[in-house]
C-alpha atoms as a PDB file:
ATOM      1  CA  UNK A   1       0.000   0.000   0.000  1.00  0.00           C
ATOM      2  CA  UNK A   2       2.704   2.494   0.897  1.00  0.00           C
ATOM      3  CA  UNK A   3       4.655   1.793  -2.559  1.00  0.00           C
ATOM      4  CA  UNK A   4       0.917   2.740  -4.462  1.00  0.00           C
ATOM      5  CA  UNK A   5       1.046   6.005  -2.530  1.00  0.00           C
ATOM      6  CA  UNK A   6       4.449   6.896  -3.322  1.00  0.00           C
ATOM      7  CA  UNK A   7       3.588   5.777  -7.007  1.00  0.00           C
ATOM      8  CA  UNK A   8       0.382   7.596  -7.008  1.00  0.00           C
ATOM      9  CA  UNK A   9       2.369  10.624  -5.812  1.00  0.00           C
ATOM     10  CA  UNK A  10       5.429  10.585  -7.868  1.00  0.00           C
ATOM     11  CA  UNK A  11       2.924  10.031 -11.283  1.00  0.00           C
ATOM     12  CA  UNK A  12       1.091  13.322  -9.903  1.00  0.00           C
ATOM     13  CA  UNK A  13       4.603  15.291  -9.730  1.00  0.00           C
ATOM     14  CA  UNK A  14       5.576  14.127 -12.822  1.00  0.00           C
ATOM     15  CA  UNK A  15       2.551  14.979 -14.530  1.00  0.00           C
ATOM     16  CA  UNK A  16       2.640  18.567 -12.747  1.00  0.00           C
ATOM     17  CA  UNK A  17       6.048  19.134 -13.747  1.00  0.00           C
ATOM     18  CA  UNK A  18       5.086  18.456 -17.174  1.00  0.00           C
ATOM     19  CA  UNK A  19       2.187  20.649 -17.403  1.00  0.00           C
ATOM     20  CA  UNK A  20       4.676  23.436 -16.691  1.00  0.00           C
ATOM     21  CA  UNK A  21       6.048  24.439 -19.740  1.00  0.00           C
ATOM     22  CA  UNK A  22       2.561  24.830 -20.582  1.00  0.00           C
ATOM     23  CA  UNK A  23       2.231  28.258 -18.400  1.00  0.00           C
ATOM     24  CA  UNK A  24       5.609  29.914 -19.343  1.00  0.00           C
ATOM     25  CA  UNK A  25       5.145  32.230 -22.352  1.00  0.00           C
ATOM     26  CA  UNK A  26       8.429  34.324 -23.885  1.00  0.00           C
ATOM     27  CA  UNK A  27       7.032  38.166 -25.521  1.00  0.00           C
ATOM     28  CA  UNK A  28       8.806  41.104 -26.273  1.00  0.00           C
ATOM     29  CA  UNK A  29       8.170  43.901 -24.151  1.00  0.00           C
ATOM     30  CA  UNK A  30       5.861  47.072 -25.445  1.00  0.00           C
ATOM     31  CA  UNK A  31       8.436  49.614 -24.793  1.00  0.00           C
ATOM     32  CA  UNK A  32      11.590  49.639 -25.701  1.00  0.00           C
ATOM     33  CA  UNK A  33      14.979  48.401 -24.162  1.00  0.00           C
ATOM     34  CA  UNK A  34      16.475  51.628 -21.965  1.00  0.00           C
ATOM     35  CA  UNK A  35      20.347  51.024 -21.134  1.00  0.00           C
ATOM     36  CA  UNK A  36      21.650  53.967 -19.244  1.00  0.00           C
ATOM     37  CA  UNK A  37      25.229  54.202 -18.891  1.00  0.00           C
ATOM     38  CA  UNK A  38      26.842  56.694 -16.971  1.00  0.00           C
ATOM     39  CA  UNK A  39      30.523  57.999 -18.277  1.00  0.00           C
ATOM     40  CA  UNK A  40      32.103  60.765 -17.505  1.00  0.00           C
ATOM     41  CA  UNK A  41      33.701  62.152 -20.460  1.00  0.00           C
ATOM     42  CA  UNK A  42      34.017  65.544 -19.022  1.00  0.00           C
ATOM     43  CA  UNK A  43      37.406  64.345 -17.286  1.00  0.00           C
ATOM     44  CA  UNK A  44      38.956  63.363 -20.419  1.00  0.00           C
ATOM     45  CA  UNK A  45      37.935  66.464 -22.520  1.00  0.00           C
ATOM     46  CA  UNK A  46      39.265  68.447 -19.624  1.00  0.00           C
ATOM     47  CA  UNK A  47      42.690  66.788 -19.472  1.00  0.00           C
ATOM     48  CA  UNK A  48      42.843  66.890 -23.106  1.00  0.00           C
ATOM     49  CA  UNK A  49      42.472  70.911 -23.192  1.00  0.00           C
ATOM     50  CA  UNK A  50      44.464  71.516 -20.234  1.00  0.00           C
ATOM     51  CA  UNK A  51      47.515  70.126 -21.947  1.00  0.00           C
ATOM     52  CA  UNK A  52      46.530  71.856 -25.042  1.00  0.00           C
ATOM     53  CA  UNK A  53      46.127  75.521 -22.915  1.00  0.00           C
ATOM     54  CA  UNK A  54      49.703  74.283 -21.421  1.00  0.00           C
ATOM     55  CA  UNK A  55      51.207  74.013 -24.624  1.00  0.00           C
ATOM     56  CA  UNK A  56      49.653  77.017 -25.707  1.00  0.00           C
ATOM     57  CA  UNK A  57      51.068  79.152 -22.781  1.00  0.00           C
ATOM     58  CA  UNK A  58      54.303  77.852 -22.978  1.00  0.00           C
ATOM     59  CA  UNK A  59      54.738  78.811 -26.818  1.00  0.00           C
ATOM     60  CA  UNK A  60      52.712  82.590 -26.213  1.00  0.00           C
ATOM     61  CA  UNK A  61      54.494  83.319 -23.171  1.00  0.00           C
ATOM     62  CA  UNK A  62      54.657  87.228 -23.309  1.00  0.00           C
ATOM     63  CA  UNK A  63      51.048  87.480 -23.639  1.00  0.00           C
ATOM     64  CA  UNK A  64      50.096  85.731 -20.717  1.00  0.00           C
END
Protein backbone atom coordinates (compact mmCIF):
# COMPACT_ATOMS: atom_id res chain seq x y z
CA UNK A 1 0.00 0.00 0.00
CA UNK A 2 2.70 2.49 0.90
CA UNK A 3 4.66 1.79 -2.56
CA UNK A 4 0.92 2.74 -4.46
CA UNK A 5 1.05 6.01 -2.53
CA UNK A 6 4.45 6.90 -3.32
CA UNK A 7 3.59 5.78 -7.01
CA UNK A 8 0.38 7.60 -7.01
CA UNK A 9 2.37 10.62 -5.81
CA UNK A 10 5.43 10.59 -7.87
CA UNK A 11 2.92 10.03 -11.28
CA UNK A 12 1.09 13.32 -9.90
CA UNK A 13 4.60 15.29 -9.73
CA UNK A 14 5.58 14.13 -12.82
CA UNK A 15 2.55 14.98 -14.53
CA UNK A 16 2.64 18.57 -12.75
CA UNK A 17 6.05 19.13 -13.75
CA UNK A 18 5.09 18.46 -17.17
CA UNK A 19 2.19 20.65 -17.40
CA UNK A 20 4.68 23.44 -16.69
CA UNK A 21 6.05 24.44 -19.74
CA UNK A 22 2.56 24.83 -20.58
CA UNK A 23 2.23 28.26 -18.40
CA UNK A 24 5.61 29.91 -19.34
CA UNK A 25 5.15 32.23 -22.35
CA UNK A 26 8.43 34.32 -23.88
CA UNK A 27 7.03 38.17 -25.52
CA UNK A 28 8.81 41.10 -26.27
CA UNK A 29 8.17 43.90 -24.15
CA UNK A 30 5.86 47.07 -25.44
CA UNK A 31 8.44 49.61 -24.79
CA UNK A 32 11.59 49.64 -25.70
CA UNK A 33 14.98 48.40 -24.16
CA UNK A 34 16.48 51.63 -21.96
CA UNK A 35 20.35 51.02 -21.13
CA UNK A 36 21.65 53.97 -19.24
CA UNK A 37 25.23 54.20 -18.89
CA UNK A 38 26.84 56.69 -16.97
CA UNK A 39 30.52 58.00 -18.28
CA UNK A 40 32.10 60.76 -17.50
CA UNK A 41 33.70 62.15 -20.46
CA UNK A 42 34.02 65.54 -19.02
CA UNK A 43 37.41 64.35 -17.29
CA UNK A 44 38.96 63.36 -20.42
CA UNK A 45 37.93 66.46 -22.52
CA UNK A 46 39.27 68.45 -19.62
CA UNK A 47 42.69 66.79 -19.47
CA UNK A 48 42.84 66.89 -23.11
CA UNK A 49 42.47 70.91 -23.19
CA UNK A 50 44.46 71.52 -20.23
CA UNK A 51 47.51 70.13 -21.95
CA UNK A 52 46.53 71.86 -25.04
CA UNK A 53 46.13 75.52 -22.92
CA UNK A 54 49.70 74.28 -21.42
CA UNK A 55 51.21 74.01 -24.62
CA UNK A 56 49.65 77.02 -25.71
CA UNK A 57 51.07 79.15 -22.78
CA UNK A 58 54.30 77.85 -22.98
CA UNK A 59 54.74 78.81 -26.82
CA UNK A 60 52.71 82.59 -26.21
CA UNK A 61 54.49 83.32 -23.17
CA UNK A 62 54.66 87.23 -23.31
CA UNK A 63 51.05 87.48 -23.64
CA UNK A 64 50.10 85.73 -20.72
Amino acid sequence: MRRTLRALRLVGLMGAVCALPGCISVKAPDKPIVIELNINIKQEVVYRLAGDAAQTIDKNAGIF
